[in-house]
Protein backbone atom coordinates (compact mmCIF):
# COMPACT_ATOMS: atom_id res chain seq x y z
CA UNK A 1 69.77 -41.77 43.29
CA UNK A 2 69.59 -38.64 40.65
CA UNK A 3 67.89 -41.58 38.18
CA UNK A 4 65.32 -42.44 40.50
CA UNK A 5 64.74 -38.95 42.03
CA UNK A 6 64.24 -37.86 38.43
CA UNK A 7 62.02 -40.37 37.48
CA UNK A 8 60.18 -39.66 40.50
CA UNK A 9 59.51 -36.14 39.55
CA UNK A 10 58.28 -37.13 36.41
CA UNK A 11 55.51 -39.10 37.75
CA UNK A 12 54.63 -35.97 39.84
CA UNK A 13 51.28 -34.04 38.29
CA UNK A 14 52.47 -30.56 37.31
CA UNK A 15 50.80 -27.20 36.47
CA UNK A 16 49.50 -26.53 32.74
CA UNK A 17 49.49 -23.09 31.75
CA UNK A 18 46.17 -21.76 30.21
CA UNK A 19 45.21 -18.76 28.00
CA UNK A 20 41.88 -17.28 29.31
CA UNK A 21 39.81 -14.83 27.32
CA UNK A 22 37.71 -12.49 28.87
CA UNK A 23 35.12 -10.34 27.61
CA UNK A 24 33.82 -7.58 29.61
CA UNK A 25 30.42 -7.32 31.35
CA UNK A 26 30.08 -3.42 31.78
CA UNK A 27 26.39 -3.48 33.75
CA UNK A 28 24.69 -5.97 36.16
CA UNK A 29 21.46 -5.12 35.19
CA UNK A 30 20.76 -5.55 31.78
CA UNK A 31 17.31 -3.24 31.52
CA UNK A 32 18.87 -0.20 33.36
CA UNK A 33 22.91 -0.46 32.59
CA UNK A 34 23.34 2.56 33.97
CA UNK A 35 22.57 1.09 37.57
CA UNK A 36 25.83 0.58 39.99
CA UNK A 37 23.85 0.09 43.33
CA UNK A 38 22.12 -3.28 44.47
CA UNK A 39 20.72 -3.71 47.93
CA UNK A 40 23.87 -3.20 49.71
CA UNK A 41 26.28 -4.33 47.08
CA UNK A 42 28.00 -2.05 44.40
CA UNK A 43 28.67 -3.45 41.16
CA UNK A 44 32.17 -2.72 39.86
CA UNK A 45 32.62 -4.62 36.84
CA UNK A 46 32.69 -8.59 35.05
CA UNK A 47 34.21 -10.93 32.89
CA UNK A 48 32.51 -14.03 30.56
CA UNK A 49 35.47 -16.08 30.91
CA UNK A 50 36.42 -18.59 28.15
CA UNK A 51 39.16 -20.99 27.43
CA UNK A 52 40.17 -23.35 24.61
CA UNK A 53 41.62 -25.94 27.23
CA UNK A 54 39.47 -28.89 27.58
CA UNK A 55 39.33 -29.00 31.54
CA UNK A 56 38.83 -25.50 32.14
CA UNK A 57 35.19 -24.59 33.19
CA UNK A 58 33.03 -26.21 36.12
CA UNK A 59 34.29 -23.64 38.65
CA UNK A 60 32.85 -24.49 42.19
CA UNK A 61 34.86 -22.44 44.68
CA UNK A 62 36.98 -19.57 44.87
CA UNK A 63 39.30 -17.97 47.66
CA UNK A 64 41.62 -15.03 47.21
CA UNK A 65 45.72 -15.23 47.75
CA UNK A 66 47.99 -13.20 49.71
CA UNK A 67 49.80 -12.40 46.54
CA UNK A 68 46.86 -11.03 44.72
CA UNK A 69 46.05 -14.33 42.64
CA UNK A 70 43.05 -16.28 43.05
CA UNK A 71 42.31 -20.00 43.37
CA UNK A 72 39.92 -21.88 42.66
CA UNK A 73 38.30 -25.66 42.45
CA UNK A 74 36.90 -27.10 39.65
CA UNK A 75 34.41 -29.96 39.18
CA UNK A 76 37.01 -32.04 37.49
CA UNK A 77 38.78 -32.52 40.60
CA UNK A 78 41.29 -29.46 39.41
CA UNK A 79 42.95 -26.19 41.18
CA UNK A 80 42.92 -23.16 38.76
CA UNK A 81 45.41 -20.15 39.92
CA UNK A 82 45.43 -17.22 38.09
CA UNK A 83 45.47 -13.00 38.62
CA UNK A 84 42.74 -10.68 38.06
CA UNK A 85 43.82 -7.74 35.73
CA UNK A 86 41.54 -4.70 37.03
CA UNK A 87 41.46 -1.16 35.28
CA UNK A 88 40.37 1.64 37.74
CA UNK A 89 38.17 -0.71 40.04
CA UNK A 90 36.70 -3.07 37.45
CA UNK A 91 38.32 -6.29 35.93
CA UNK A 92 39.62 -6.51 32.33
CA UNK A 93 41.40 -9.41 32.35
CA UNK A 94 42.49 -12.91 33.58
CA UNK A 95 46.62 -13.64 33.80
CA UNK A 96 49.33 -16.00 35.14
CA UNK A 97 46.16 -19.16 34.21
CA UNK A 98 47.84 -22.32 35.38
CA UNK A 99 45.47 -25.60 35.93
CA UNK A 100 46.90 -28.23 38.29
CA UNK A 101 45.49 -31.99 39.35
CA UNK A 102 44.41 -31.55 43.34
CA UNK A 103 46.53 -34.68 44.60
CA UNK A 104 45.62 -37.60 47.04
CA UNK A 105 47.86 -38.65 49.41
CA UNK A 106 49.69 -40.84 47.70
CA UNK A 107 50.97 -37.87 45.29
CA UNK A 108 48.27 -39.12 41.84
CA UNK A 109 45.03 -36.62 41.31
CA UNK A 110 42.54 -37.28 43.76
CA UNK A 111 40.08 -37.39 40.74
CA UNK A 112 41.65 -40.81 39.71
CA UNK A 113 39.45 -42.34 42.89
CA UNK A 114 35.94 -43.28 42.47
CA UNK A 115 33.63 -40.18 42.72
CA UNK A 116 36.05 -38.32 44.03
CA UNK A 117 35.92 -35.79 41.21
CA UNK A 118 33.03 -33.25 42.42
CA UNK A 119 35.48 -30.99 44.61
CA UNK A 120 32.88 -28.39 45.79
CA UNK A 121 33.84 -26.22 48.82
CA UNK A 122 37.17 -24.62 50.03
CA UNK A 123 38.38 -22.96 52.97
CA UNK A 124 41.31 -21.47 53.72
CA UNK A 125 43.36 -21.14 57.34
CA UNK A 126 45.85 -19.22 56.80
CA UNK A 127 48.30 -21.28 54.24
CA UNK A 128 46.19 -24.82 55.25
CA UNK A 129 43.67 -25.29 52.51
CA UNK A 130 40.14 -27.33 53.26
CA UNK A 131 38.86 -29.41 49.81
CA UNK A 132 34.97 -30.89 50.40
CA UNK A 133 34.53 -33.51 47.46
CA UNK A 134 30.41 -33.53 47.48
CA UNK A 135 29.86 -36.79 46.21
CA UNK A 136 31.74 -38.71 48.69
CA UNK A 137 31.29 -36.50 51.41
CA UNK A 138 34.58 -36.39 52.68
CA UNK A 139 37.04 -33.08 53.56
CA UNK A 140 41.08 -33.06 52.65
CA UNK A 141 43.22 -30.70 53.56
CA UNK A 142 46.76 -29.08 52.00
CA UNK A 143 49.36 -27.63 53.02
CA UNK A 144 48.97 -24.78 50.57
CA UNK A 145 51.56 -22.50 52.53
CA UNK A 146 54.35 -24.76 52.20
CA UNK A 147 54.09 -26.93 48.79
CA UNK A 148 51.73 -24.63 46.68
CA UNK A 149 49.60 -26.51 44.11
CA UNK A 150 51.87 -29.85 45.06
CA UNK A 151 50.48 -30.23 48.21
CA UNK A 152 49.68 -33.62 49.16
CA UNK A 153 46.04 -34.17 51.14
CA UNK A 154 45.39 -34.92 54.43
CA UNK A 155 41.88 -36.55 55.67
CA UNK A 156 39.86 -34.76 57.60
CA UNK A 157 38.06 -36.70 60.02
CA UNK A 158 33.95 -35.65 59.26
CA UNK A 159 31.10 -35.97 61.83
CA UNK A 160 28.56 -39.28 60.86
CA UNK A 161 26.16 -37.32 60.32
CA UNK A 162 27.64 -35.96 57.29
CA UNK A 163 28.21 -39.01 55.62
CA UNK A 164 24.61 -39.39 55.52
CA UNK A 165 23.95 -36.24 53.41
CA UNK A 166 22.05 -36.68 50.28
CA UNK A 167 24.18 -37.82 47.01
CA UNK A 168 25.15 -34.28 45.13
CA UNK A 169 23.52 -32.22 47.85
CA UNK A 170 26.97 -32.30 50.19
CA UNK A 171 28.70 -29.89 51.70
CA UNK A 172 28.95 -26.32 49.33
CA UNK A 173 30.81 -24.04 51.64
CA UNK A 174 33.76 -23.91 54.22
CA UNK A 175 35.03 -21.12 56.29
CA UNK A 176 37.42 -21.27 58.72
CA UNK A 177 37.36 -17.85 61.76
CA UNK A 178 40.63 -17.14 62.37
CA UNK A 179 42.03 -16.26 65.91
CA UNK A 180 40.22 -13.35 67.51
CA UNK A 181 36.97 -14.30 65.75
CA UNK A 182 33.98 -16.57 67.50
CA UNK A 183 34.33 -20.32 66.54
CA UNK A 184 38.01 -19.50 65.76
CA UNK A 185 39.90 -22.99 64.51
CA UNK A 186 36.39 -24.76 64.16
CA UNK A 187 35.96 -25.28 60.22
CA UNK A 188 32.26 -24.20 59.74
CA UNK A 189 30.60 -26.46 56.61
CA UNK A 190 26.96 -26.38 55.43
CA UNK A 191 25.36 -28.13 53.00
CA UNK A 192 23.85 -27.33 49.35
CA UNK A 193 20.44 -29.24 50.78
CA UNK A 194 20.46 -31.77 53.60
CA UNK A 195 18.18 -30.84 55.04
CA UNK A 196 16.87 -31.00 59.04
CA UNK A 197 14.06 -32.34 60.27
CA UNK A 198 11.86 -29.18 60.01
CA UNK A 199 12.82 -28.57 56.56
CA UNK A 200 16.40 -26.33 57.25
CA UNK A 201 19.93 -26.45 55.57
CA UNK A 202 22.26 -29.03 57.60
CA UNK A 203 25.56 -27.06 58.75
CA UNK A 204 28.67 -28.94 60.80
CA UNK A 205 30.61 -27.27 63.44
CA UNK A 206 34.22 -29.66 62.69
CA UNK A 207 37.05 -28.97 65.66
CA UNK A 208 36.96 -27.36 68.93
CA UNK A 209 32.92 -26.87 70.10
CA UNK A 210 31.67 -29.36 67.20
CA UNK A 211 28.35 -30.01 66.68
CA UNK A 212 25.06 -29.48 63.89
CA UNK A 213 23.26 -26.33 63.68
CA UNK A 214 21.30 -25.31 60.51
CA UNK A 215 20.64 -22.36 58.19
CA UNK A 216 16.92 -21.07 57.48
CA UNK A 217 15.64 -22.37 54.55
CA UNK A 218 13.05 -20.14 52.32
CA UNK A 219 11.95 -19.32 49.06
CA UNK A 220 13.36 -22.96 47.68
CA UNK A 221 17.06 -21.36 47.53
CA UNK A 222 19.79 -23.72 48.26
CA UNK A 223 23.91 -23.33 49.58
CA UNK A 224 25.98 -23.35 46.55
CA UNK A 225 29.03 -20.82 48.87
CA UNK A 226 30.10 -18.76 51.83
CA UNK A 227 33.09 -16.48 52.65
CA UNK A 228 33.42 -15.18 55.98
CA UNK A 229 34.18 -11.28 56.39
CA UNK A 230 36.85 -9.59 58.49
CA UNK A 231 34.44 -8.14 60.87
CA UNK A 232 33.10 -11.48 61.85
CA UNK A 233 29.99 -11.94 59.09
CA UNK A 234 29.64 -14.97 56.94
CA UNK A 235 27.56 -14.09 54.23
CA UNK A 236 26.01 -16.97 52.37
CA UNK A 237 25.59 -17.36 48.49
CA UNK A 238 22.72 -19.22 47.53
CA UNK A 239 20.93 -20.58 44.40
CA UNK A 240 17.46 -21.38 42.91
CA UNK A 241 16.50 -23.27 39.92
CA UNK A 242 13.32 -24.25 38.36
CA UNK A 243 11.41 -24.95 35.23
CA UNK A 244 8.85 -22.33 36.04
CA UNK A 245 10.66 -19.55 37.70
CA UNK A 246 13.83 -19.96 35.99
CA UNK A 247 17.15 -19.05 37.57
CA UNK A 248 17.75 -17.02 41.00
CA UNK A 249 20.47 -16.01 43.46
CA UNK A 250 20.92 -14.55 47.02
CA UNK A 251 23.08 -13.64 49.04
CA UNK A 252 22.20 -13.21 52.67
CA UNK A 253 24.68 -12.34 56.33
CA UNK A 254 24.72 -13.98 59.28
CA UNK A 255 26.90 -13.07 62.16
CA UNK A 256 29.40 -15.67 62.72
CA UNK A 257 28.29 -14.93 66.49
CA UNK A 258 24.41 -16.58 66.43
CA UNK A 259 26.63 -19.68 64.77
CA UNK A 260 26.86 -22.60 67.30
CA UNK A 261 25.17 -26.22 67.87
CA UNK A 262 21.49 -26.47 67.84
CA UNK A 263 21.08 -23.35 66.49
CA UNK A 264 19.22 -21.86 63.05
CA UNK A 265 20.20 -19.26 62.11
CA UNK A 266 18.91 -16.65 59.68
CA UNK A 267 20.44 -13.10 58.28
CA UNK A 268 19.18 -10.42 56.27
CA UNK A 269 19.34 -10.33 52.54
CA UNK A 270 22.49 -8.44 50.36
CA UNK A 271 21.47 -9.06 47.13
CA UNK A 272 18.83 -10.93 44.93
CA UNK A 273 18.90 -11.16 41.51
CA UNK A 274 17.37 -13.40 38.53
CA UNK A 275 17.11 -13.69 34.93
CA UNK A 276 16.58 -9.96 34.05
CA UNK A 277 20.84 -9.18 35.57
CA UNK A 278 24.04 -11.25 34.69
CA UNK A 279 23.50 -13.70 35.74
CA UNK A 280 24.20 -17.50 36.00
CA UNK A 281 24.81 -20.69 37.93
CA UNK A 282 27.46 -18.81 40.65
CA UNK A 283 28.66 -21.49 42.85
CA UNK A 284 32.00 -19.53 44.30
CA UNK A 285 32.19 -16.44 46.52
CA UNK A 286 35.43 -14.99 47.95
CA UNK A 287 35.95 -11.53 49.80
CA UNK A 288 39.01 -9.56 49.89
CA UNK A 289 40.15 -6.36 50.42
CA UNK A 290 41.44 -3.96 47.73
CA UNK A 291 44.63 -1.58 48.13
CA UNK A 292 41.63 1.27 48.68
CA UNK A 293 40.55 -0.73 51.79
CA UNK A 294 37.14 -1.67 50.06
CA UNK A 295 35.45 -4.58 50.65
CA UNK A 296 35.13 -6.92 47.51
CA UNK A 297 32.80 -9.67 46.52
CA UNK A 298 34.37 -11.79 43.83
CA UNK A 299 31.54 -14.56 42.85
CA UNK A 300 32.42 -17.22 39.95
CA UNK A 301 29.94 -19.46 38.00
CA UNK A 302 29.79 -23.13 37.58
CA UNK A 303 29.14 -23.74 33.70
CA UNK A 304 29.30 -27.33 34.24
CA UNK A 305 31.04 -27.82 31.14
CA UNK A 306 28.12 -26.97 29.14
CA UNK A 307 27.73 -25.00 26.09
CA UNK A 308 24.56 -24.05 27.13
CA UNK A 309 25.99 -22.19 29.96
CA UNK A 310 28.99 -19.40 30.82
CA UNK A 311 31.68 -19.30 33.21
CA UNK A 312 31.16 -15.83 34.66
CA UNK A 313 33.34 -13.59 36.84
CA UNK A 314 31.68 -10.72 38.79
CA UNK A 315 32.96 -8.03 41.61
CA UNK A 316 30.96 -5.80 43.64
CA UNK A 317 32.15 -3.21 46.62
CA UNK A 318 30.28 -4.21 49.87
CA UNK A 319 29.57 -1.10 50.87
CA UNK A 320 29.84 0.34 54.68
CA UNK A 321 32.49 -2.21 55.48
């Protein structure tokens, strides 16, 4: 029995530690650097974040721990865990890297299935982590709490409707409200661009009260995250990308409240920024509080494992919350 227990533990996936570098990013904007304040976001510091480990980049999601790490998903079908290192409000450094296969149910990496790879979206309930792979269209969850970057998955049943999203336009972002909160226990998911019939991002009400409702569409910008705030806001990161007008980001709010089925909603706009700030493809947004109380934004770019491209980490005080 100690054989074949030990043998079975060898055929278990473990966690690889990883060295990151970071280089600091000391302004956002990079014709004024002396400029903190943006629209209703405070810029406290970045990192260009590089690694000599072949599978670290393509960073797609992000969520803050409980114990002060983050974690993240990558587009190889990966969890990265690591700590911030911050120096009077800003970030310095990345610690504690440790890269780990997200695994199937059967215990081997879920990225060893057909497509099943593009892990895009993550959500977190308290300990019980949500994983939306884009490409397939389906959502797994973990039971983070209990076996850490071991856990097994669980399928998610997903609406039919979402199974007919467009290939690589799936679902981007996942929150789940927790008790107290509207919609609390219903995992919230909307889509990079599947689109409605008027021309509006597709969103998916999954659990108690399910249902479609959809997200106002404008100015070509697409869902790449989300992250839900403690006062009941889910504030949306979004992405453009053309030839012509080159790269773009937003980030607007919507009150978790206007969110229910049939409904299209719209919120106000936090921040906008192109080519001119530090900017590039940011596909992960997490909030947290700091031990000051503040509100931060943590967003992450996707560098999709391009050379042509960075892996960026920036923070920025909401301000008034």
């Amino acid at each position: 029995m100690l054989l074949l227990g030990a043998a079975a533990a060898a055929q278990t996936p473990r966690t690889t530690p990883i060295q990151i570098t970071a280089q600091a990013i000391d302004a956002f904007d990079s014709r004024d650097t002396s400029l903190t304040q943006f629209g209703s976001l405070r810029f406290r510091g970045g990192l260009v974040l590089t690694s000599t480990h072949r599978d670290f980049g393509g960073i797609s999601a992000i969520r803050m721990l409980a114990d002060g790490r983050f974690l993240a998903l990558t587009d190889k079908g990966n969890w990265l865990r690591a700590r911030i290192v911050a120096r009077d409000g800003k970030p310095i450094a990345i610690t504690e890297a440790e890269l780990a296969p997200i695994l199937g149910p059967d215990g081997r990496p879920v990225a060893s299935r057909r497509n099943w790879y593009d892990s895009e979206a993550l959500a977190d309930d308290g300990g019980t982590l949500y994983v939306a792979f884009e490409r397939v269209h389906e959502i797994l969850r973990f039971d983070y709490g209990r076996d850490g970057l071991r856990a097994r998955a669980q399928p998610v049943g997903v609406p039919p409707a979402m199974k007919q999203l467009p290939n690589n336009r799936g679902i981007e972002c996942m929150v789940m409200p927790p008790k107290g909160q509207p919609l609390a226990g219903t995992l919230i998911a909307v889509s990079e661009r599947g689109l409605d019939s008027t021309g509006n991002i597709l969103g998916f009400l999954i659990g108690p009260g399910g249902g479609t409702f959809s997200v106002k569409r404008s100015d070509d910008f697409d869902i790449s995250d989300c992250a839900l705030t403690p006062r009941g806001d889910v504030l949306l990161l979004e992405r453009r990308f053309s030839w012509t007008r080159g790269l773009a980001i937003r980030i607007r709010r919507v009150p978790l409240s206007r969110i229910a089925p049939r409904a299209v909603v719209d919120g106000p706009e936090l921040l906008s920024a192109d080519m001119a700030y530090q900017i590039d493809n940011f596909e992960g947004m997490a909030v947290h509080r700091d031990a000051s109380g503040a509100l931060v934004l943590t967003l992450v770019s996707d560098d999709n494992f391009s050379p042509l491209q960075r892996t960026l980490l920036l923070q920025f005080t909401l301000v008034g919350e």
